[in-house]
PDB file of N, CA and C in Angstrom:
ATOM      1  N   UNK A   1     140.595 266.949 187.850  1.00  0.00           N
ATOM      2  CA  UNK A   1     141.438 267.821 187.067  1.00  0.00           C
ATOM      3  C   UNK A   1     142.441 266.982 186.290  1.00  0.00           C
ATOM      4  N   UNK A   2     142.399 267.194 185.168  1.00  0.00           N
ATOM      5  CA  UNK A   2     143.374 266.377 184.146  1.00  0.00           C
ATOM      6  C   UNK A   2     144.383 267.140 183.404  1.00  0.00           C
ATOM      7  N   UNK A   3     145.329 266.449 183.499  1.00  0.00           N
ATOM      8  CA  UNK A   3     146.518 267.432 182.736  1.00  0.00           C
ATOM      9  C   UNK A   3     146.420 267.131 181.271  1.00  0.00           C
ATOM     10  N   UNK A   4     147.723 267.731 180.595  1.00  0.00           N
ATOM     11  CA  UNK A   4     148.014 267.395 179.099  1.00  0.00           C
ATOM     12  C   UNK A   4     147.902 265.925 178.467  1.00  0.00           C
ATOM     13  N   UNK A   5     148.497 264.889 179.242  1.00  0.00           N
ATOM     14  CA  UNK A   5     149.059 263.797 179.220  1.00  0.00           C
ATOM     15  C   UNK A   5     147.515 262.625 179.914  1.00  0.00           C
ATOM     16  N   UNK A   6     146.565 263.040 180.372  1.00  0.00           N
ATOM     17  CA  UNK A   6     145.311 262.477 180.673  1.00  0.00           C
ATOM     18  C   UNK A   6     145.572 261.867 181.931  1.00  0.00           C
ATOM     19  N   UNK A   7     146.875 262.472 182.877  1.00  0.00           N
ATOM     20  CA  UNK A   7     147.326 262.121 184.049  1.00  0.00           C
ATOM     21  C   UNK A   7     146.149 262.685 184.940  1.00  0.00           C
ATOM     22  N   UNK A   8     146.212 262.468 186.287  1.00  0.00           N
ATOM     23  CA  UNK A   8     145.823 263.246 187.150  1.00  0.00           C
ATOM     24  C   UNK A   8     146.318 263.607 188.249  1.00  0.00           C
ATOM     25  N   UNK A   9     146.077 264.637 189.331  1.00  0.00           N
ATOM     26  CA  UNK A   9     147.274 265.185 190.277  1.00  0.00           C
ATOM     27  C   UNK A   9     147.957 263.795 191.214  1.00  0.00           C
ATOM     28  N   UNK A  10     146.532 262.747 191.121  1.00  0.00           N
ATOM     29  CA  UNK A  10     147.326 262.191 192.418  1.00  0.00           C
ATOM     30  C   UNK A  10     147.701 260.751 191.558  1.00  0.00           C
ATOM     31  N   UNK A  11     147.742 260.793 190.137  1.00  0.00           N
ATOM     32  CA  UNK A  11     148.752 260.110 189.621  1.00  0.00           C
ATOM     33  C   UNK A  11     150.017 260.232 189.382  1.00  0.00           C
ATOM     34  N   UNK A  12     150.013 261.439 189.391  1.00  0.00           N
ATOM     35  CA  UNK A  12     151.382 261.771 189.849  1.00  0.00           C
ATOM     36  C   UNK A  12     152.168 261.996 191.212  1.00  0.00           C
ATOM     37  N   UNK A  13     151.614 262.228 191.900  1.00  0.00           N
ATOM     38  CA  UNK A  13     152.062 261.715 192.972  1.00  0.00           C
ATOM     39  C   UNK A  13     152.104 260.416 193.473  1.00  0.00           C
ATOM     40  N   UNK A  14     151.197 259.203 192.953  1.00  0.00           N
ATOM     41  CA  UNK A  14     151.523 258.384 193.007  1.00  0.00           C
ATOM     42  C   UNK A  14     152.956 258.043 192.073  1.00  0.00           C
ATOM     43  N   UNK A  15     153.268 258.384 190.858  1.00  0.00           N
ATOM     44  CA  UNK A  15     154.466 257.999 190.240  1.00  0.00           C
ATOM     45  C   UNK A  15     155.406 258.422 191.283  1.00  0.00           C
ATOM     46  N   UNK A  16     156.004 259.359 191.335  1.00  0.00           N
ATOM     47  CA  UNK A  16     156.642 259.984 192.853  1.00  0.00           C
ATOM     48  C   UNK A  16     156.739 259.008 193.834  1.00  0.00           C
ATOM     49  N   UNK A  17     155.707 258.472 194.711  1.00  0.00           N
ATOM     50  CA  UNK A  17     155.628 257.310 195.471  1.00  0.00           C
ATOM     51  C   UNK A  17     156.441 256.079 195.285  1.00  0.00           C
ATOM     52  N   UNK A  18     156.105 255.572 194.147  1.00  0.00           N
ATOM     53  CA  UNK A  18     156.389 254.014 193.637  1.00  0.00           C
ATOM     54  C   UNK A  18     158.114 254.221 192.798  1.00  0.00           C
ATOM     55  N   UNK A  19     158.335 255.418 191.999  1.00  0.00           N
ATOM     56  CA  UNK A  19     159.484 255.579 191.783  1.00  0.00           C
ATOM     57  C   UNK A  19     160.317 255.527 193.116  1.00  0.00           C
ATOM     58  N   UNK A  20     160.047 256.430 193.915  1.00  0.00           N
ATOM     59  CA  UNK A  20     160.949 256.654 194.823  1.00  0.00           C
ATOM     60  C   UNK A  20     161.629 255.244 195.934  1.00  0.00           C
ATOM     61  N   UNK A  21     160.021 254.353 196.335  1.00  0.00           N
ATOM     62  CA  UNK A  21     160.472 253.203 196.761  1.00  0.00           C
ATOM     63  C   UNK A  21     161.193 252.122 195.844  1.00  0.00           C
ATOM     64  N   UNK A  22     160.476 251.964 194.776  1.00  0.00           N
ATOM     65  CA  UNK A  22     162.088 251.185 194.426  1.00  0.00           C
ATOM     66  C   UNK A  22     163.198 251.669 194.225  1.00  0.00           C
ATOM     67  N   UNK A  23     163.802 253.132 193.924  1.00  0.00           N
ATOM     68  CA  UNK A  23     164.769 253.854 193.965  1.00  0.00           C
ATOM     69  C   UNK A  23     165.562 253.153 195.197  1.00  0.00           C
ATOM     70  N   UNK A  24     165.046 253.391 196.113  1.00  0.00           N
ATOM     71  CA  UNK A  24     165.350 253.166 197.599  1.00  0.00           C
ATOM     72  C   UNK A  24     165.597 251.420 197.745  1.00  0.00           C
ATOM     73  N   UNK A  25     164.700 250.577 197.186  1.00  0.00           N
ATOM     74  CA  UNK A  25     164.908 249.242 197.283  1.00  0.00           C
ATOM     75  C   UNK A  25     166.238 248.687 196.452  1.00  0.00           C
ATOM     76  N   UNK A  26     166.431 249.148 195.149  1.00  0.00           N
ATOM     77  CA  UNK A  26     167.575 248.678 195.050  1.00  0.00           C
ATOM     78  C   UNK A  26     168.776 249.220 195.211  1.00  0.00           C
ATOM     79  N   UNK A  27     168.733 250.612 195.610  1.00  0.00           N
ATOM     80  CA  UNK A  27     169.851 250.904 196.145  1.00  0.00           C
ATOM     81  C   UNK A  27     169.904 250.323 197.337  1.00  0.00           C
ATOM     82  N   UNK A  28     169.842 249.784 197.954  1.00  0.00           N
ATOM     83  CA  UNK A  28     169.410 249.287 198.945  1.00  0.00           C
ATOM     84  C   UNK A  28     170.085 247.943 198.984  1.00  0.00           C
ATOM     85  N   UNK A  29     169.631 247.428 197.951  1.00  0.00           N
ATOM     86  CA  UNK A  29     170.005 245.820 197.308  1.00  0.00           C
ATOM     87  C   UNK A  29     171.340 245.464 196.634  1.00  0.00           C
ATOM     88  N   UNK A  30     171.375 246.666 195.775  1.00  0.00           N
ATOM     89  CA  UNK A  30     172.886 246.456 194.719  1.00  0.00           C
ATOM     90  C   UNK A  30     173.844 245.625 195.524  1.00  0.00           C
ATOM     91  N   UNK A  31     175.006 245.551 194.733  1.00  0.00           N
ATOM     92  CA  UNK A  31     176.191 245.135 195.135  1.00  0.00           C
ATOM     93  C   UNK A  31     177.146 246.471 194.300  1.00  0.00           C
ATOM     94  N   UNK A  32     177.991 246.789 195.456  1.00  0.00           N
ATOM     95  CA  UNK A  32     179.085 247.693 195.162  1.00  0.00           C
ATOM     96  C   UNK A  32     178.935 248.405 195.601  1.00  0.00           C
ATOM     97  N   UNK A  33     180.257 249.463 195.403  1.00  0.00           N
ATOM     98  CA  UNK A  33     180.235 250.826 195.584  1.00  0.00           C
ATOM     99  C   UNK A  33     178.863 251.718 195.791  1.00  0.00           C
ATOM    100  N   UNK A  34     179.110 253.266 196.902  1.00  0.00           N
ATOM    101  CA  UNK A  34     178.041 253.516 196.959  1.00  0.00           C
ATOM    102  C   UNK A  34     177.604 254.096 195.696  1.00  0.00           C
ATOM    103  N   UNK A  35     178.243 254.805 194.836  1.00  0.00           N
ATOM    104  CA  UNK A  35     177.816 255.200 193.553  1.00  0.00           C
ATOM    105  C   UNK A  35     177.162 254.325 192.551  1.00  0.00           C
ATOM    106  N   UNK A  36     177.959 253.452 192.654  1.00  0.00           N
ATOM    107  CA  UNK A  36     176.772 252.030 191.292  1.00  0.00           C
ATOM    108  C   UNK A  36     175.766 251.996 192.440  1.00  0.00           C
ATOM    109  N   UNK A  37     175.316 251.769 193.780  1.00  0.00           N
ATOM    110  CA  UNK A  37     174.045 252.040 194.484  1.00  0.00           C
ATOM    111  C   UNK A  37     173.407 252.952 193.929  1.00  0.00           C
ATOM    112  N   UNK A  38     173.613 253.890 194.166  1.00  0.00           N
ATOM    113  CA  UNK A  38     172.947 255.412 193.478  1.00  0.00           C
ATOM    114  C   UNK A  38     172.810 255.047 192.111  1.00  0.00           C
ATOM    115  N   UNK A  39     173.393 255.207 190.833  1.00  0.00           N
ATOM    116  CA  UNK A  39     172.529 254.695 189.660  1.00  0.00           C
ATOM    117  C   UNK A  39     172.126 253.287 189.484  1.00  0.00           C
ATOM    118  N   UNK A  40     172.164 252.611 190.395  1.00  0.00           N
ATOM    119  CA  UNK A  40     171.308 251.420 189.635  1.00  0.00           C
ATOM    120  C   UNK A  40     169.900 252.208 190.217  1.00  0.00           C
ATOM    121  N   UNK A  41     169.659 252.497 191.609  1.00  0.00           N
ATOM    122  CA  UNK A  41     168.682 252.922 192.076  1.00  0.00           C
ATOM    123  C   UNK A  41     167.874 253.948 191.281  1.00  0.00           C
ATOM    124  N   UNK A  42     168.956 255.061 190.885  1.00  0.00           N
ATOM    125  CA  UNK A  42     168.373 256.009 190.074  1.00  0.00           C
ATOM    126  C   UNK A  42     167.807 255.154 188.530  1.00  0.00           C
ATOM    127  N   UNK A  43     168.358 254.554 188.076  1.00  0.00           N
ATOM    128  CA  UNK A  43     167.888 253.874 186.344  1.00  0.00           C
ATOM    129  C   UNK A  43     166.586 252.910 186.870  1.00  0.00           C
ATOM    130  N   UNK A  44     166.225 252.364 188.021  1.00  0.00           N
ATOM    131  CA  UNK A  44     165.563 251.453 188.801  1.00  0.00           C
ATOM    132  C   UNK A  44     164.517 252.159 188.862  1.00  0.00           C
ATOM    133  N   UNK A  45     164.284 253.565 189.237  1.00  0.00           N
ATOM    134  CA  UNK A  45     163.583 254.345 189.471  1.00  0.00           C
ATOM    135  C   UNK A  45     162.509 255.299 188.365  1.00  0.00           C
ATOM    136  N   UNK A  46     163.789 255.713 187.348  1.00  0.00           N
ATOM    137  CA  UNK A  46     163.536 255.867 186.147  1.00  0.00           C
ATOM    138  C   UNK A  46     162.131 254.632 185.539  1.00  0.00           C
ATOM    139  N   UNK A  47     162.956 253.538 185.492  1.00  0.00           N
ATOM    140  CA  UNK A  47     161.841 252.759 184.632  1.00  0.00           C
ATOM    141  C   UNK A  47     160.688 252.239 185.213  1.00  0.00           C
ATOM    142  N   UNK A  48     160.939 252.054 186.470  1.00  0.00           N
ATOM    143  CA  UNK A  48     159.314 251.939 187.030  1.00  0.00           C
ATOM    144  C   UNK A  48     158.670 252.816 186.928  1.00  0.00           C
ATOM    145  N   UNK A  49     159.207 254.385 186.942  1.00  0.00           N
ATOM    146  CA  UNK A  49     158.312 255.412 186.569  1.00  0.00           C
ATOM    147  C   UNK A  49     157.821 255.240 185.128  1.00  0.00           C
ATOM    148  N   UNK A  50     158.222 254.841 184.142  1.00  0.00           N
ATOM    149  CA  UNK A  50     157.634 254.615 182.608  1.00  0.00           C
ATOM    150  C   UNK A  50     157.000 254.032 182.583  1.00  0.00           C
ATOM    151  N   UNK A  51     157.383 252.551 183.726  1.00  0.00           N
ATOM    152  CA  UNK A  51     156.260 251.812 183.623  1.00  0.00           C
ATOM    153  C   UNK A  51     154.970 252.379 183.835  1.00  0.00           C
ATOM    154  N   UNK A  52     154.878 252.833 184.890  1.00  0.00           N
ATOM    155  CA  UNK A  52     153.758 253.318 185.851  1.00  0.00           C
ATOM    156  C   UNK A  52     152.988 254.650 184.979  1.00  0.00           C
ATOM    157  N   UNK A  53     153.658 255.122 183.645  1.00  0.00           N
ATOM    158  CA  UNK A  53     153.114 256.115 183.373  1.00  0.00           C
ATOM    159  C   UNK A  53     152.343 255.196 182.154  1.00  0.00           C
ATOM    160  N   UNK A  54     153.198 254.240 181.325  1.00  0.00           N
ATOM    161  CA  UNK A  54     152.131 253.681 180.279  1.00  0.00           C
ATOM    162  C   UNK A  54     151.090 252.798 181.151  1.00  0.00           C
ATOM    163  N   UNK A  55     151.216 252.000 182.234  1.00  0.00           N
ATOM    164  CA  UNK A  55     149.930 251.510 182.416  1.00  0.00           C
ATOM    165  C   UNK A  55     149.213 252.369 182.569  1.00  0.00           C
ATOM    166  N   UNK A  56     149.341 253.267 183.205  1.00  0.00           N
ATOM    167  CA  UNK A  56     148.078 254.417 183.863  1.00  0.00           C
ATOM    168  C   UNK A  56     147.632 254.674 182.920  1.00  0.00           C
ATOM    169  N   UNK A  57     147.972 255.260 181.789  1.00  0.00           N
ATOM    170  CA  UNK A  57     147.373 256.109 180.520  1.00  0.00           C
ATOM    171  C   UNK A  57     146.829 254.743 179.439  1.00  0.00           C
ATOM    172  N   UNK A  58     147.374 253.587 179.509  1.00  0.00           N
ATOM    173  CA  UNK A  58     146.371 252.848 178.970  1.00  0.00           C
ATOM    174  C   UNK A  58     145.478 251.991 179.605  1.00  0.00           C
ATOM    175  N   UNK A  59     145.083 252.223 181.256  1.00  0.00           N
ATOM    176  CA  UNK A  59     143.995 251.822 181.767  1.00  0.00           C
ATOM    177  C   UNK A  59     143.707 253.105 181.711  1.00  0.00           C
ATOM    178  N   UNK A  60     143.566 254.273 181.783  1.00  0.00           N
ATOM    179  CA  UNK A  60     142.394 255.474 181.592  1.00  0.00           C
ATOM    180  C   UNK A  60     142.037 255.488 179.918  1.00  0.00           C
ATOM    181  N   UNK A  61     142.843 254.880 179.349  1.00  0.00           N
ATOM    182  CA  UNK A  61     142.265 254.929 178.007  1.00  0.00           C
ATOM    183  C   UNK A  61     141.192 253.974 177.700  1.00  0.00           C
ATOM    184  N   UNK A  62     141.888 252.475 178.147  1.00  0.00           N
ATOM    185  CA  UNK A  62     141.107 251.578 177.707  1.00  0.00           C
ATOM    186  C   UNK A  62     139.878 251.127 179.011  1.00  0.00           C
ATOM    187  N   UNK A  63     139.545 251.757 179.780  1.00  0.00           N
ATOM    188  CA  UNK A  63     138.875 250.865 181.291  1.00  0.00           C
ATOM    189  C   UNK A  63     137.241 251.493 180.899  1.00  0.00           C
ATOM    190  N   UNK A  64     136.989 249.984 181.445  1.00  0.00           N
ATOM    191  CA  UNK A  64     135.291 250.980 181.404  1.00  0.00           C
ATOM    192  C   UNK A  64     134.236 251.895 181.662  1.00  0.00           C
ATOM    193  N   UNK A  65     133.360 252.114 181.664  1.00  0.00           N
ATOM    194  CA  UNK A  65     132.952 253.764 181.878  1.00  0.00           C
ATOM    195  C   UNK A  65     132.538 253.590 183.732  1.00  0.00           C
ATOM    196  N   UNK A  66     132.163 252.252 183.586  1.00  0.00           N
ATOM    197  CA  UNK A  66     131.676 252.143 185.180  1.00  0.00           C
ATOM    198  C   UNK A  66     132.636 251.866 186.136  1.00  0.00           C
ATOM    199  N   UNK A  67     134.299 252.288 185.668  1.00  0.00           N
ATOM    200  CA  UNK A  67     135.189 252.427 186.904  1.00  0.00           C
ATOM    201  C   UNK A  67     135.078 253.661 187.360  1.00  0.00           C
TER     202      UNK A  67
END
């Protein structure tokens, strides 16, 4: 089942997954206050999720038929 975006259900739940642990890793890591914890974690989280959404959609775009 494929969505709008050429995602699929358990790519998104994988984004969910991998956002959430580094969320957790650098809040985790920071230095400071617990609040700069919380957004570095949250902006940390954020962009691994972008990451994780352009690779996915350009390995389902570009990968070969026999994956």
């Amino acid at each position: 089942m494929t969505t709008l975006f050429g995602l699929e259900r358990r790519d998104g739940r994988n984004l969910l997954v991998v956002a959430a642990i580094v969320a957790v890793v650098m809040a985790a890591l920071a230095d400071g206050a617990v609040g700069v914890r919380l957004v570095v974690g949250v902006i940390a989280g954020v962009i691994s999720a972008l990451a994780f959404v352009v690779s996915t959609l350009l390995i389902n775009r570009y990968k070969p038929d026999h994956w």
